[in-house]
C-alpha atoms as a PDB file:
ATOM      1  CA  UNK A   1       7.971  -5.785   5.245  1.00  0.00           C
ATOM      2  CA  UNK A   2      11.456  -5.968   4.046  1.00  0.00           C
ATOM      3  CA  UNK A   3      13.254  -2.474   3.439  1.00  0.00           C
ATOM      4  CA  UNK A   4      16.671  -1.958   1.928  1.00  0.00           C
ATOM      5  CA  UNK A   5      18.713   1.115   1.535  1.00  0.00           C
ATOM      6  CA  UNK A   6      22.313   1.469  -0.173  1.00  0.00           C
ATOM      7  CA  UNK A   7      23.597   4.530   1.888  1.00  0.00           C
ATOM      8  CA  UNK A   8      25.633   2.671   4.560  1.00  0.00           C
ATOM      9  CA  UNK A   9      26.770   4.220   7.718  1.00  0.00           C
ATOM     10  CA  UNK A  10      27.308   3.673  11.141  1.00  0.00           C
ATOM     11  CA  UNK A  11      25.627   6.324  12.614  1.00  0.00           C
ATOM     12  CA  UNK A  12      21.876   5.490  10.685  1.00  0.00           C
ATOM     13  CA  UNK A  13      19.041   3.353  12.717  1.00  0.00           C
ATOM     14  CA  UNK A  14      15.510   2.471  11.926  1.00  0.00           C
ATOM     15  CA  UNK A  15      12.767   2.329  14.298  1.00  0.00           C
ATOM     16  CA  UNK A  16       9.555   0.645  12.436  1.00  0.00           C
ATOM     17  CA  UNK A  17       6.064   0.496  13.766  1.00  0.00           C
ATOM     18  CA  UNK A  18       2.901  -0.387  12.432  1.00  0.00           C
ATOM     19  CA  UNK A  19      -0.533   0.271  13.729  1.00  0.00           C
ATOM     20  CA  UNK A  20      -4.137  -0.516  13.399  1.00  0.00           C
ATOM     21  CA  UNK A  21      -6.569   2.640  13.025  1.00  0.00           C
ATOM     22  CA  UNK A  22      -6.963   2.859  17.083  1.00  0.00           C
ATOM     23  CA  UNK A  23      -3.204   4.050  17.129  1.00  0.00           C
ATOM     24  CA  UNK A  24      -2.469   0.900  18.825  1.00  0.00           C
ATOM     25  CA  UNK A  25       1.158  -0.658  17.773  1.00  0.00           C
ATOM     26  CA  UNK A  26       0.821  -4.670  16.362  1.00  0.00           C
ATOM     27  CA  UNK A  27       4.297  -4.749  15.196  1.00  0.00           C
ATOM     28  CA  UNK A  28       7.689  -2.809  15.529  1.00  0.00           C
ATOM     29  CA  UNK A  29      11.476  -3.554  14.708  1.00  0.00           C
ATOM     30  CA  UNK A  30      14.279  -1.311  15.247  1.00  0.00           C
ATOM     31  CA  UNK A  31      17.395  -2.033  12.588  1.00  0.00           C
ATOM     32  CA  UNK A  32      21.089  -0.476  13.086  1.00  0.00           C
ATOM     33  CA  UNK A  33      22.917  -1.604  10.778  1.00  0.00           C
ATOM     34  CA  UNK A  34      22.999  -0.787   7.205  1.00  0.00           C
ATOM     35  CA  UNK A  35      22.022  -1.776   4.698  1.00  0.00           C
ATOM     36  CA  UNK A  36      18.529  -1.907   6.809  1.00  0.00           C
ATOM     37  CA  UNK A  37      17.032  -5.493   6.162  1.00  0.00           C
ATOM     38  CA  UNK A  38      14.005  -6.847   8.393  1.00  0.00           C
ATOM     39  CA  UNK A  39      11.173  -7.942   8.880  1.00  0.00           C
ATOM     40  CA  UNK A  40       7.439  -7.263  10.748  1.00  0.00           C
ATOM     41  CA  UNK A  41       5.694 -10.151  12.170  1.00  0.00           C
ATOM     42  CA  UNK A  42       2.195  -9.438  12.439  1.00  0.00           C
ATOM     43  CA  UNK A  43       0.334 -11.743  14.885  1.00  0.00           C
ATOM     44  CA  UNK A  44      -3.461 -11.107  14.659  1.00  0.00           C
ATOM     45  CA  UNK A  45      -3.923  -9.873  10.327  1.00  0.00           C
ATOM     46  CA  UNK A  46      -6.963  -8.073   9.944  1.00  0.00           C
ATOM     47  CA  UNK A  47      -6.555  -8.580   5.762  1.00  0.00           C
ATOM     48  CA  UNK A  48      -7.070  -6.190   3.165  1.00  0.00           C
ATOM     49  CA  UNK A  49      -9.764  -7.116   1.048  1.00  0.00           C
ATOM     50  CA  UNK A  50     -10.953  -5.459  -2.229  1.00  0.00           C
ATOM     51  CA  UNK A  51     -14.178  -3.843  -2.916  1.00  0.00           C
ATOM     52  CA  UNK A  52     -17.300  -6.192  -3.458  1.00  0.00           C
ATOM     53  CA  UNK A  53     -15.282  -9.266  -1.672  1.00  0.00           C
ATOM     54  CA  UNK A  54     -16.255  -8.298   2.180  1.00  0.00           C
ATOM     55  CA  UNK A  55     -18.280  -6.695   4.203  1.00  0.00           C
ATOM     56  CA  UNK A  56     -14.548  -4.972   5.727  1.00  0.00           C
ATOM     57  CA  UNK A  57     -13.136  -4.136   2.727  1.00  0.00           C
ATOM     58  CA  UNK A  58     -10.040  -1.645   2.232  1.00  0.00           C
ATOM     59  CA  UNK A  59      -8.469  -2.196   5.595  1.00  0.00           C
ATOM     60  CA  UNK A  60      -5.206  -0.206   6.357  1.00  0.00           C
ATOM     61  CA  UNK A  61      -2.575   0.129   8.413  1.00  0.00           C
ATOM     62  CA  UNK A  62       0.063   3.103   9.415  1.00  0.00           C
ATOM     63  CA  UNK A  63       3.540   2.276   8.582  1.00  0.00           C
ATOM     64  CA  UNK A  64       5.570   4.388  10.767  1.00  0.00           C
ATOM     65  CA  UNK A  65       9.101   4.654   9.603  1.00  0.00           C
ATOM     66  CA  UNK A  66      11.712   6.536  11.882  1.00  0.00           C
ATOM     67  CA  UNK A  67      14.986   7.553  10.645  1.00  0.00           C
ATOM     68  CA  UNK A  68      17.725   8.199  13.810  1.00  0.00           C
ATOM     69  CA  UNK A  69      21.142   8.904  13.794  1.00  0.00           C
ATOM     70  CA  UNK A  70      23.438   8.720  16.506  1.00  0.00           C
ATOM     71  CA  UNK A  71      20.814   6.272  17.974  1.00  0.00           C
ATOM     72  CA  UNK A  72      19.006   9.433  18.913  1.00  0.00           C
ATOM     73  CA  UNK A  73      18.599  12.244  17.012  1.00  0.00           C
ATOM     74  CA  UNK A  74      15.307  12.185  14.922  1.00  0.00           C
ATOM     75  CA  UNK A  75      16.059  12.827  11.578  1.00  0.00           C
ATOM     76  CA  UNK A  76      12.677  11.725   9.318  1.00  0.00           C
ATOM     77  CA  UNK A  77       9.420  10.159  10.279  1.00  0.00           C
ATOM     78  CA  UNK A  78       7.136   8.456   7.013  1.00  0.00           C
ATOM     79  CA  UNK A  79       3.941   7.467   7.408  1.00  0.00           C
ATOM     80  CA  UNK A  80       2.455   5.333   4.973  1.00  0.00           C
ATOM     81  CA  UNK A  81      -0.766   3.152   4.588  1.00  0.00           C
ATOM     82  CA  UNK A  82      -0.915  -0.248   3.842  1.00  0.00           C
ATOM     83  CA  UNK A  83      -2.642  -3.608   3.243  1.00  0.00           C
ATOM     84  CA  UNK A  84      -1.844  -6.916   4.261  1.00  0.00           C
ATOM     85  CA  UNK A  85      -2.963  -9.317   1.826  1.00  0.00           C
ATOM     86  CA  UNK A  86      -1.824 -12.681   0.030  1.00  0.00           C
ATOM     87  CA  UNK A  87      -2.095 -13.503  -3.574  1.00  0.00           C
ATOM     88  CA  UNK A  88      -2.206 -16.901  -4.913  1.00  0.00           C
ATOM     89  CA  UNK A  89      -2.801 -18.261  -8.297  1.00  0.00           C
ATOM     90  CA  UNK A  90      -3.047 -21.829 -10.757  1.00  0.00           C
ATOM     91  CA  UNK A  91      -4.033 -22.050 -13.893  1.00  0.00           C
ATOM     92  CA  UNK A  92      -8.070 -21.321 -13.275  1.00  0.00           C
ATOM     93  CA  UNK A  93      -8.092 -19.453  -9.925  1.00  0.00           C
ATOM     94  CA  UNK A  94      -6.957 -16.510  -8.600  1.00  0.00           C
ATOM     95  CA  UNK A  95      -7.268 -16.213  -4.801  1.00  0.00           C
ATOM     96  CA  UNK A  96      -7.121 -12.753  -2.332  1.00  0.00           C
ATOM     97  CA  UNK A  97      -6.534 -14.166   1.511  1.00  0.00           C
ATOM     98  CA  UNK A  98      -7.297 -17.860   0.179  1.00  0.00           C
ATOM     99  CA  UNK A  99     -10.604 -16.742  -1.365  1.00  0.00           C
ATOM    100  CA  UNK A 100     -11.147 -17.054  -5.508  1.00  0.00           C
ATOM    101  CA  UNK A 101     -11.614 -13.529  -7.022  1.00  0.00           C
ATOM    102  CA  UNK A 102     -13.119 -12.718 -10.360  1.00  0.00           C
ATOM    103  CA  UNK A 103     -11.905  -9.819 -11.501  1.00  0.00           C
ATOM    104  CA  UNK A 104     -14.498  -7.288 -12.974  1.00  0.00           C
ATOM    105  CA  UNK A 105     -12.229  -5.053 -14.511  1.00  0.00           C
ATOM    106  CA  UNK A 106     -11.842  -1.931 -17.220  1.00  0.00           C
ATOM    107  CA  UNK A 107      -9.254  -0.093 -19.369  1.00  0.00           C
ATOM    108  CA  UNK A 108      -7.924   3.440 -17.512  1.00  0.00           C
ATOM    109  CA  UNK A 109      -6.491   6.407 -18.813  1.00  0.00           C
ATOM    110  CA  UNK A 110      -4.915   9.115 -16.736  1.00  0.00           C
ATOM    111  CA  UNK A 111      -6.478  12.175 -19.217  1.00  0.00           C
ATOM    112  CA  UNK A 112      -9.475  14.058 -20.379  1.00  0.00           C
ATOM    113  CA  UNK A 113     -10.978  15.961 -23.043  1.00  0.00           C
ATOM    114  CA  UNK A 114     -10.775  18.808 -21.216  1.00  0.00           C
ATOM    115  CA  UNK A 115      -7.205  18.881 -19.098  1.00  0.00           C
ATOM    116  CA  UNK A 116      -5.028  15.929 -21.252  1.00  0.00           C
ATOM    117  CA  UNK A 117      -2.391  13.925 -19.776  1.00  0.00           C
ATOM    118  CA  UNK A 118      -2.153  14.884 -15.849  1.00  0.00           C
ATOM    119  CA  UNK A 119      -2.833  14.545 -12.655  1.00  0.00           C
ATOM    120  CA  UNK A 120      -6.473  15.798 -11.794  1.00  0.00           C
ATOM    121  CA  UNK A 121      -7.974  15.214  -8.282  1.00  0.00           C
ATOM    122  CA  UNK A 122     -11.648  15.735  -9.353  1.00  0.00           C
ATOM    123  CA  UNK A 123     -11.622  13.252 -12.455  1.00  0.00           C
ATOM    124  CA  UNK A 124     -10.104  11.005 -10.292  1.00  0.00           C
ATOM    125  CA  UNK A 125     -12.569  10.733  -7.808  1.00  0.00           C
ATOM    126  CA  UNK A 126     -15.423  10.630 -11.110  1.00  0.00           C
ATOM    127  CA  UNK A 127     -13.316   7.747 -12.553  1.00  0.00           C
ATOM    128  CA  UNK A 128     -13.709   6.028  -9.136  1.00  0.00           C
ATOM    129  CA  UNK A 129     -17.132   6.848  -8.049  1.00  0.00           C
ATOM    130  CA  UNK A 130     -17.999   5.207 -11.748  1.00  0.00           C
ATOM    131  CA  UNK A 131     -16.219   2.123 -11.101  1.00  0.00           C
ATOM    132  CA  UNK A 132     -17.820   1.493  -8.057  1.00  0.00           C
ATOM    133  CA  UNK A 133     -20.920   2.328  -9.556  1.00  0.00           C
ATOM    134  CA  UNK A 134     -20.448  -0.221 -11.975  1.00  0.00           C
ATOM    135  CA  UNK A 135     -19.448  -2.832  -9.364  1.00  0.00           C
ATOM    136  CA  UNK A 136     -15.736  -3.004 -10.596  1.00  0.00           C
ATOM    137  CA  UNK A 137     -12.945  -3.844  -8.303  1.00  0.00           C
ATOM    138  CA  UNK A 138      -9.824  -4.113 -11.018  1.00  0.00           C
ATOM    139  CA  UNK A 139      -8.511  -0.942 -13.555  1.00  0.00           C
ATOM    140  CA  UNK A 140      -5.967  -1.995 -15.951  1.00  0.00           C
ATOM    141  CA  UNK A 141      -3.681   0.545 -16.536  1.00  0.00           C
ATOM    142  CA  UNK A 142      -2.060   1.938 -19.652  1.00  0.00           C
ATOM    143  CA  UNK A 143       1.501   1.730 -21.178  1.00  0.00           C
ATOM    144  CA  UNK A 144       2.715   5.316 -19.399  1.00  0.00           C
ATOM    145  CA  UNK A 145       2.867   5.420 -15.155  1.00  0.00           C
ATOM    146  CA  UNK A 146       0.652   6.939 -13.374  1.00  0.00           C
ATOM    147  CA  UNK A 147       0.450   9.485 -10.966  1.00  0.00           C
ATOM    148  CA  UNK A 148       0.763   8.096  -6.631  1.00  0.00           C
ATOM    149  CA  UNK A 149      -2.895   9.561  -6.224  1.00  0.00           C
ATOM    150  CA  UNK A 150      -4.180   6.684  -8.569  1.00  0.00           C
ATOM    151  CA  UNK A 151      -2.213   4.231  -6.542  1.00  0.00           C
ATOM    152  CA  UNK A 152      -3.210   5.477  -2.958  1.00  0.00           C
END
């Protein structure tokens, strides 16, 4: 995990953890000068792995992000789940943790008949529970962004 930010001052330090779902801490880094640049090394990956690929798919970790100044003073805490993964490609194969994936895949839209363009939770989770349904584990998007609920 690399993170940059572009407010610099002496005063700012990051303390970075990340944990598995027992709470348990596999990686941390603490950064004091700005602009923050490092990096987690992660010893034991348990991978991320898409629907339909593994019996453990979906795996996340917490990112833990605290924000300090004076080398003390708490200022912000982010948590944030993620997946470790790698991504690898050639000309016929595209590969998730070193294995070939074949993308089974539709066309999204973030609207409705009855709501339009916007964020609703309860489509969402329809959308989803129909492409699981149908086995997919890819959504293209559209031309316009979409809301972070799709993402998460």
């Amino acid at each position: 995990m690399k993170a940059m930010m572009h407010y610099y001052s002496d005063s700012l330090s990051l303390h970075i953890q990340l944990r598995i779902k027992s709470s348990d801490i596999v990686a941390n880094d603490f950064c004091k000068t700005t602009p923050f640049n490092g990096t987690l090394l992660v010893l034991d990956v348990h991978p991320w792995w898409p629907y339909l690929i593994d019996s453990d798919y979906g795996y996340l970790y917490i990112l833990k992000i605290y924000l300090h100044a004076g080398g003390k003073d708490l200022l912000d805490v982010h948590r944030l789940k993620v997946g470790i993964r790698t991504l690898k490609w050639n000309n016929s194969t595209l590969m998730i943790n070193g294995r070939p994936i074949y993308l089974r895949d539709l066309h999204k839209h973030e609207d409705s008949d009855l709501k339009g363009k916007g964020l609703d939770y309860a489509l969402l989770t329809r959308d989803f529970n129909l492409l699981k349904w149908l086995g997919a584990n890819a959504f293209r998007t559209s031309h316009y962004p979409y809301s972070y609920a799709s993402g998460r």
